[in-house]
PDB file of N, CA and C in Angstrom:
ATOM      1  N   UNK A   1      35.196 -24.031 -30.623  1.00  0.00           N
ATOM      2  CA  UNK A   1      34.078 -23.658 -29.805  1.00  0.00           C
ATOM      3  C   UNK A   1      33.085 -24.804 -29.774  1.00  0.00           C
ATOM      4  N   UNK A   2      32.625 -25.147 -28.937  1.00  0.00           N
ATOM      5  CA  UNK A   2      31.560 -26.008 -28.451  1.00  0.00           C
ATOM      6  C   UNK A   2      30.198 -25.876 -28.776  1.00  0.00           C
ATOM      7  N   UNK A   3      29.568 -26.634 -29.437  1.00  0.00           N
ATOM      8  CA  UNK A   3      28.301 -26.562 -30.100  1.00  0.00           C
ATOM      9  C   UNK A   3      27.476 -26.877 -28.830  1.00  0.00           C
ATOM     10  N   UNK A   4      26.236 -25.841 -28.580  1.00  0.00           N
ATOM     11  CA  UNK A   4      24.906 -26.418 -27.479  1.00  0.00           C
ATOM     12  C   UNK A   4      24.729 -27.826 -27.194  1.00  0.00           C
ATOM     13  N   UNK A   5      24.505 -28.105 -26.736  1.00  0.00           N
ATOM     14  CA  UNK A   5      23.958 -29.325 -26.785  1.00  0.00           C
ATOM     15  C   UNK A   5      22.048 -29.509 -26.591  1.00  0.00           C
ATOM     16  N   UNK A   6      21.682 -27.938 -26.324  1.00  0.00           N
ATOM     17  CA  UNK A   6      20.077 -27.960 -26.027  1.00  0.00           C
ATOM     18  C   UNK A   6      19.678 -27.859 -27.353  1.00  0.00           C
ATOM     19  N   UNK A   7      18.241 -27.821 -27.834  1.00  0.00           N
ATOM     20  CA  UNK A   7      17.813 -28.114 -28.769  1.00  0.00           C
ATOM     21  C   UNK A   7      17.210 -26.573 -28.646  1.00  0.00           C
ATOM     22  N   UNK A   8      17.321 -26.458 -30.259  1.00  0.00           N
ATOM     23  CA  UNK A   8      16.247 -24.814 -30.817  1.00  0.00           C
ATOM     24  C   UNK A   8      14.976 -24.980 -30.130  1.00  0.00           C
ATOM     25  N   UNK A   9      14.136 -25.935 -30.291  1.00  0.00           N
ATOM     26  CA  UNK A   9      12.922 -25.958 -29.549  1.00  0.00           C
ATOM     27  C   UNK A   9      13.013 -25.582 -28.100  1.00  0.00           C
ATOM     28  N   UNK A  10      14.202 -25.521 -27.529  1.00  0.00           N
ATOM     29  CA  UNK A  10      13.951 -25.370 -25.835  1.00  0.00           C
ATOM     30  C   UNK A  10      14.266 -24.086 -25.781  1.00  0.00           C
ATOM     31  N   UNK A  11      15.134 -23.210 -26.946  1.00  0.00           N
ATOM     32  CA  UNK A  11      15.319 -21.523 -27.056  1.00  0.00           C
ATOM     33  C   UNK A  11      14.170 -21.051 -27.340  1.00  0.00           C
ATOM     34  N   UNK A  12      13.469 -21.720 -28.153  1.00  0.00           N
ATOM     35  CA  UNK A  12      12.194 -21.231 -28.339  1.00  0.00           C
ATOM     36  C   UNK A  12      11.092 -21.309 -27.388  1.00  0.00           C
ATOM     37  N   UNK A  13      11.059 -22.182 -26.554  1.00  0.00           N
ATOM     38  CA  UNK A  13      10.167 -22.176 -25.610  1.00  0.00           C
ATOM     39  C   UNK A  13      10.155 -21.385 -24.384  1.00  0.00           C
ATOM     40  N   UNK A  14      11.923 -20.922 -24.176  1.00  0.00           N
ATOM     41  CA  UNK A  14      12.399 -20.236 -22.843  1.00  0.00           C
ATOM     42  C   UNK A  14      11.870 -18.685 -23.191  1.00  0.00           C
ATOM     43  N   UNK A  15      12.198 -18.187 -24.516  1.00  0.00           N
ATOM     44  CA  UNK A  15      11.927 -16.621 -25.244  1.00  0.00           C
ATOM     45  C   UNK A  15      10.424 -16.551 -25.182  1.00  0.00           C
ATOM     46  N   UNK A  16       9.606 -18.153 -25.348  1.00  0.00           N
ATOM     47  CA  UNK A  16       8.193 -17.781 -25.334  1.00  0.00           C
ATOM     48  C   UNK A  16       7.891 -17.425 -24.002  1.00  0.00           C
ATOM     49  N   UNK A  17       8.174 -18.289 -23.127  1.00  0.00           N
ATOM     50  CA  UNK A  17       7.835 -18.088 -21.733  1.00  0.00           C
ATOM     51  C   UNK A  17       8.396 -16.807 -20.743  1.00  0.00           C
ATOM     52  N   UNK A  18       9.200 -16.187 -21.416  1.00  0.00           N
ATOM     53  CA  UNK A  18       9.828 -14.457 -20.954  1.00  0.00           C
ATOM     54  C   UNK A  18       9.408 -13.626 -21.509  1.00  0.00           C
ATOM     55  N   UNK A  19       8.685 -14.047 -22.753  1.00  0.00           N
ATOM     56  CA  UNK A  19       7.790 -12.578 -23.569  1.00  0.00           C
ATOM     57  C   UNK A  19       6.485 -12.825 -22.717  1.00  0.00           C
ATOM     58  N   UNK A  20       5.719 -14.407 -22.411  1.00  0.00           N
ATOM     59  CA  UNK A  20       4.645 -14.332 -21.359  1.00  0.00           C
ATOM     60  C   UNK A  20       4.603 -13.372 -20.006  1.00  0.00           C
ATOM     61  N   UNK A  21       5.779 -13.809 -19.591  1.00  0.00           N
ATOM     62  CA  UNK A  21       6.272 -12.965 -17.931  1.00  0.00           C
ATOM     63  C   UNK A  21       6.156 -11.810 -18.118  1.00  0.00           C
ATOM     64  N   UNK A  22       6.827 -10.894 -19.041  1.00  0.00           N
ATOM     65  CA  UNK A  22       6.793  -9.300 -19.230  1.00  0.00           C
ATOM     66  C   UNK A  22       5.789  -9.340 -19.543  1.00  0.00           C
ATOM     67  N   UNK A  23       4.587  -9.902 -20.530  1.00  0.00           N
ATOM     68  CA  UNK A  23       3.342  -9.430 -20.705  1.00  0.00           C
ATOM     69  C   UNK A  23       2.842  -9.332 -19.370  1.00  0.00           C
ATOM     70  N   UNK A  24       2.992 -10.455 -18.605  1.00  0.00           N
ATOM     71  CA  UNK A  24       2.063 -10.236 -17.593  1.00  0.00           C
ATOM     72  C   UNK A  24       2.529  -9.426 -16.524  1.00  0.00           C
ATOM     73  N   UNK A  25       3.975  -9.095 -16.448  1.00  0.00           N
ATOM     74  CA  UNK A  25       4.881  -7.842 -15.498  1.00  0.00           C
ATOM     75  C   UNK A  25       3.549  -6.753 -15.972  1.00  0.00           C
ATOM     76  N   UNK A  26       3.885  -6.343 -16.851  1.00  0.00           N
ATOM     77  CA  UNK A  26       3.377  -5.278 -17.722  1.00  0.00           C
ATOM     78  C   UNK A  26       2.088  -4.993 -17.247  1.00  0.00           C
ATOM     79  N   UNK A  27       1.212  -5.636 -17.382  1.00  0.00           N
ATOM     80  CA  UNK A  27      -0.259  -5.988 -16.931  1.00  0.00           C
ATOM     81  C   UNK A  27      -0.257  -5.630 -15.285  1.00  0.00           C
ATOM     82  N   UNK A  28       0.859  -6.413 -15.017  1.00  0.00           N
ATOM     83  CA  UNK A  28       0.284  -5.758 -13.083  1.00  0.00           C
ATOM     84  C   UNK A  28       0.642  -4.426 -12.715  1.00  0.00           C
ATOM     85  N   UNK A  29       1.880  -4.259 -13.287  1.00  0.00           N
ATOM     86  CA  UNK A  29       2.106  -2.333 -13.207  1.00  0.00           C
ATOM     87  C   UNK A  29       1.420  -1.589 -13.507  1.00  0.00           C
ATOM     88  N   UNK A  30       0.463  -1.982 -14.693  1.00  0.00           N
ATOM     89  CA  UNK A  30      -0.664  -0.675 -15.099  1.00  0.00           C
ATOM     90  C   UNK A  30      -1.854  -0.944 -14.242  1.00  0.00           C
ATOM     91  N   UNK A  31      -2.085  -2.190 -13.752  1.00  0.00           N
ATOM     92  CA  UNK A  31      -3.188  -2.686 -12.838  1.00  0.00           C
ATOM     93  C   UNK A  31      -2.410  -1.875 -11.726  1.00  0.00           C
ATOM     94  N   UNK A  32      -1.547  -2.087 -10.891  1.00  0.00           N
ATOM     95  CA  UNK A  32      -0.788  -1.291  -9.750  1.00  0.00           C
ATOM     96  C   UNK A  32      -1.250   0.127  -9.508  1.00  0.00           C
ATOM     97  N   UNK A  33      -0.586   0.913 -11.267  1.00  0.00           N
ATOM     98  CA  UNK A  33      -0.882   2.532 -10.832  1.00  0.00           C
ATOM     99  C   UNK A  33      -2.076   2.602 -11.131  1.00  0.00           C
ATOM    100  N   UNK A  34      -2.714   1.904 -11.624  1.00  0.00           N
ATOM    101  CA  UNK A  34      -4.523   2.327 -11.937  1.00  0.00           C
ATOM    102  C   UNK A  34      -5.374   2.214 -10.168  1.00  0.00           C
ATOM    103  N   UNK A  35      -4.623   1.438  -9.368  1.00  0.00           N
ATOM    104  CA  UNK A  35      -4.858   0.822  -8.218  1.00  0.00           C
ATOM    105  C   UNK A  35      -4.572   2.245  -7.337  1.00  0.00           C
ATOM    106  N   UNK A  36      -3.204   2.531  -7.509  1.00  0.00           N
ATOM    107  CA  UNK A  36      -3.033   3.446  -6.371  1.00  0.00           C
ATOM    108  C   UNK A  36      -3.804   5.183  -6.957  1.00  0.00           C
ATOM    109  N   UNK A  37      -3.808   5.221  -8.057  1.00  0.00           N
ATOM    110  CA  UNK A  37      -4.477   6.535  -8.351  1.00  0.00           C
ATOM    111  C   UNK A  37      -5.779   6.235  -7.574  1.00  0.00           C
ATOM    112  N   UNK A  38      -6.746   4.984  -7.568  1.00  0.00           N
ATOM    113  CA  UNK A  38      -7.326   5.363  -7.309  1.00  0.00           C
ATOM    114  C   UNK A  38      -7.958   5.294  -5.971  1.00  0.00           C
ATOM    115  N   UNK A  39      -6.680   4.994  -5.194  1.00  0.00           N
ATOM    116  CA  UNK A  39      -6.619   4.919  -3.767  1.00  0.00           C
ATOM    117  C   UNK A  39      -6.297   6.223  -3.200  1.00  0.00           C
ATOM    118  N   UNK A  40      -5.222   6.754  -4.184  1.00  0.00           N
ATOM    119  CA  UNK A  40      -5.114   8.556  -3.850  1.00  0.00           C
ATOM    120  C   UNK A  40      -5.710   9.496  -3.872  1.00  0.00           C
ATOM    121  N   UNK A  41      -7.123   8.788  -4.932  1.00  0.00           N
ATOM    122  CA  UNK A  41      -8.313   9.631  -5.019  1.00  0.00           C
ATOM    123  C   UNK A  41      -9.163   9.511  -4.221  1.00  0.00           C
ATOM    124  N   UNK A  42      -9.097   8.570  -3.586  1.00  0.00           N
ATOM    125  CA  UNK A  42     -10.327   8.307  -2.354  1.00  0.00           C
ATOM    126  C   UNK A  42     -10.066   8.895  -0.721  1.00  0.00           C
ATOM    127  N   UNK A  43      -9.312   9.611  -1.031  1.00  0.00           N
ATOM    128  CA  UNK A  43      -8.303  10.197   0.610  1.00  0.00           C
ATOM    129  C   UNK A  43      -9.195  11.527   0.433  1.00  0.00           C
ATOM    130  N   UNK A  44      -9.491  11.987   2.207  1.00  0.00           N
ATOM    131  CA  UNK A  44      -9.982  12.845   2.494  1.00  0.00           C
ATOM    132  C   UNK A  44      -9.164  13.747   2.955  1.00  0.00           C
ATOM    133  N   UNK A  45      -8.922  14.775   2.427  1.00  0.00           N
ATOM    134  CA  UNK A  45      -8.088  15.935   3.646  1.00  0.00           C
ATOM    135  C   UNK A  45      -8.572  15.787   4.846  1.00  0.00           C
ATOM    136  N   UNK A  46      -7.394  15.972   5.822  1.00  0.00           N
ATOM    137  CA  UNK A  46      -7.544  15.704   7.050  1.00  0.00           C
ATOM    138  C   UNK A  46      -7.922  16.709   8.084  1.00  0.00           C
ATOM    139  N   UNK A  47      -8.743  16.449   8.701  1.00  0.00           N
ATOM    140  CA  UNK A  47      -9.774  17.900   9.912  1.00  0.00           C
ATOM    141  C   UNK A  47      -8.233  18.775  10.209  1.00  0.00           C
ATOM    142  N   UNK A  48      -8.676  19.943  10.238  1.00  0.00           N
ATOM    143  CA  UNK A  48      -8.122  20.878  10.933  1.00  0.00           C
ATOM    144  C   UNK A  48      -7.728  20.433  12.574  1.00  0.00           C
ATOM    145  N   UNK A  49      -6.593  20.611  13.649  1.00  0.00           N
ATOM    146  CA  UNK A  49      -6.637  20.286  14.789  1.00  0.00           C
ATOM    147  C   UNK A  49      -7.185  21.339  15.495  1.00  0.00           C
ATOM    148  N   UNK A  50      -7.926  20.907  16.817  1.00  0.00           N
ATOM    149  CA  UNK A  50      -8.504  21.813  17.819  1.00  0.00           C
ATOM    150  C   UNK A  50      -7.271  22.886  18.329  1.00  0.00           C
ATOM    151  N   UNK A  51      -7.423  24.042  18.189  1.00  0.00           N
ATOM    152  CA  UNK A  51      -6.018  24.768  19.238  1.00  0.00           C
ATOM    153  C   UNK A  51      -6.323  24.350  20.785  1.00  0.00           C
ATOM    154  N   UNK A  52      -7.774  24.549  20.824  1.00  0.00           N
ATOM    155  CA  UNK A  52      -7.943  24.413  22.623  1.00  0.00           C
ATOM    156  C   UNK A  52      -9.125  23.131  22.609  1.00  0.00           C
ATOM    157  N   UNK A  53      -8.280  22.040  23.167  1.00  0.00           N
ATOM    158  CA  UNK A  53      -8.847  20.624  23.643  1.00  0.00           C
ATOM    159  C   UNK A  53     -10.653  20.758  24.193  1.00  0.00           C
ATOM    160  N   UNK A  54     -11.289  19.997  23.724  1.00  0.00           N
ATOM    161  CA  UNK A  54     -12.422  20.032  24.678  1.00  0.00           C
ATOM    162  C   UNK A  54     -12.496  19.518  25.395  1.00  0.00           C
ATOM    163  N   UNK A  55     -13.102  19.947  26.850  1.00  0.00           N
ATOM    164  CA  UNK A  55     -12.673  19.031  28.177  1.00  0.00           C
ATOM    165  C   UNK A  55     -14.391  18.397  28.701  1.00  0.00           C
ATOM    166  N   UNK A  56     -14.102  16.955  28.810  1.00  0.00           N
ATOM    167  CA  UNK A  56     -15.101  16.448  28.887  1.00  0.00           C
ATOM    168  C   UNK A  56     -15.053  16.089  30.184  1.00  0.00           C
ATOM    169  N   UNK A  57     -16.608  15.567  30.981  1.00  0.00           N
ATOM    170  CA  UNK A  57     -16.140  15.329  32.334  1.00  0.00           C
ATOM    171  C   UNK A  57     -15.322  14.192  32.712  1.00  0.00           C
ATOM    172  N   UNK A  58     -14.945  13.043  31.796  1.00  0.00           N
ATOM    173  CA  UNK A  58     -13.898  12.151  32.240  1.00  0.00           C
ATOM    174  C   UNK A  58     -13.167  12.462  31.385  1.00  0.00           C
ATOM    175  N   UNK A  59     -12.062  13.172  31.224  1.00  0.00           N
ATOM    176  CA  UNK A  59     -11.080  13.471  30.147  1.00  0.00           C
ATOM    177  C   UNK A  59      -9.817  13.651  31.125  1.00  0.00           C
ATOM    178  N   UNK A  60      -8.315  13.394  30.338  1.00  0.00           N
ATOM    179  CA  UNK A  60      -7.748  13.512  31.629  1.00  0.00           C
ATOM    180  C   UNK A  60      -7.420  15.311  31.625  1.00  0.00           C
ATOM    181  N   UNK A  61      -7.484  15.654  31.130  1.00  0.00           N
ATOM    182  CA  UNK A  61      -7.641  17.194  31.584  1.00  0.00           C
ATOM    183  C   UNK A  61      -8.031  17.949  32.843  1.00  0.00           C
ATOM    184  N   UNK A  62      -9.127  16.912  33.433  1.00  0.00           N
ATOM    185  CA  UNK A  62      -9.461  16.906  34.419  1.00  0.00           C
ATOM    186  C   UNK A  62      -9.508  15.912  35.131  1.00  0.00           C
ATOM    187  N   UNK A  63      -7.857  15.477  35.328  1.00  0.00           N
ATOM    188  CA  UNK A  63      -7.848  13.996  36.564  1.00  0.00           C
ATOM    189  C   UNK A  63      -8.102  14.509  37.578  1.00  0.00           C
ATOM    190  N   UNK A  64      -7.259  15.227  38.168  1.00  0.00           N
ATOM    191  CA  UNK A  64      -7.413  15.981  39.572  1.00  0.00           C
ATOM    192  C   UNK A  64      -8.922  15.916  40.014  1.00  0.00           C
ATOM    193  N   UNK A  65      -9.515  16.154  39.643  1.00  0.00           N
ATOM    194  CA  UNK A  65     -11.140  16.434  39.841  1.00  0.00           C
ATOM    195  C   UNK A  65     -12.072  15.124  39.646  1.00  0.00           C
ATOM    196  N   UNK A  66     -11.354  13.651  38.988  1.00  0.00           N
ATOM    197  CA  UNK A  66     -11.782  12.565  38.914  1.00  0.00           C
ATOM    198  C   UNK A  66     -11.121  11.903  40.069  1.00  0.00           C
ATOM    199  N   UNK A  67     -10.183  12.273  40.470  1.00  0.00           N
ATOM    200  CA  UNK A  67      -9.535  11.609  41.318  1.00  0.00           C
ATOM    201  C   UNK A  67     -10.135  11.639  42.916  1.00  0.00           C
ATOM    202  N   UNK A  68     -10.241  13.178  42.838  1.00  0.00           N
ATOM    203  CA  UNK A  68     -10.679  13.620  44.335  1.00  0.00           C
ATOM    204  C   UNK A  68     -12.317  13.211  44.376  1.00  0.00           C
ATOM    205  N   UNK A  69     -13.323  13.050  43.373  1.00  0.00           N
ATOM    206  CA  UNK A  69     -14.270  12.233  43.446  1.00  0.00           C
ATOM    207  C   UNK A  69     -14.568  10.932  43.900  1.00  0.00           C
ATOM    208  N   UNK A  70     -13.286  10.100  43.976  1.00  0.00           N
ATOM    209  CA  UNK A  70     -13.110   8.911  44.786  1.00  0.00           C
ATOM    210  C   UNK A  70     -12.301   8.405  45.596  1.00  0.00           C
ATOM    211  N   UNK A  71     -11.784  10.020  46.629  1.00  0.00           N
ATOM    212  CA  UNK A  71     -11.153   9.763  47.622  1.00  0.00           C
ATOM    213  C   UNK A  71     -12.553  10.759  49.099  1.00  0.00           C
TER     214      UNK A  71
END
């Protein structure tokens, strides 16, 4: 079998620099759900819908009646 040829110092530096990464994985996921809770908390239930539209005088509800105004 074939001995490394990299040096312990460069195993050691690669394990340091992947325990850094997950620390900082780690760190943005709890930053993430702390983020969206409290984006889920800031939502308003949404209005009830009108059953019957309100009809305004330019609405198209009433094109017919905008129309014949400028013929």
């Amino acid at each position: 079998m074939e001995a490394s040829s990299l040096s312990p110092e460069f195993y050691e530096m690669q394990a340091a620099l992947a325990a850094n990464e997950l620390d900082f994985e780690l760190h943005l996921s709890a930053c993430e759900a702390e983020a969206k809770s409290v984006i889920n908390g800031s939502f308003e239930p949404m209005p009830q819908a009108e059953t019957q539209p309100q009809q305004s005088t330019n609405s198209v509800y009433n094109l017919n009646e905008i129309l014949d105004a400028f013929s």
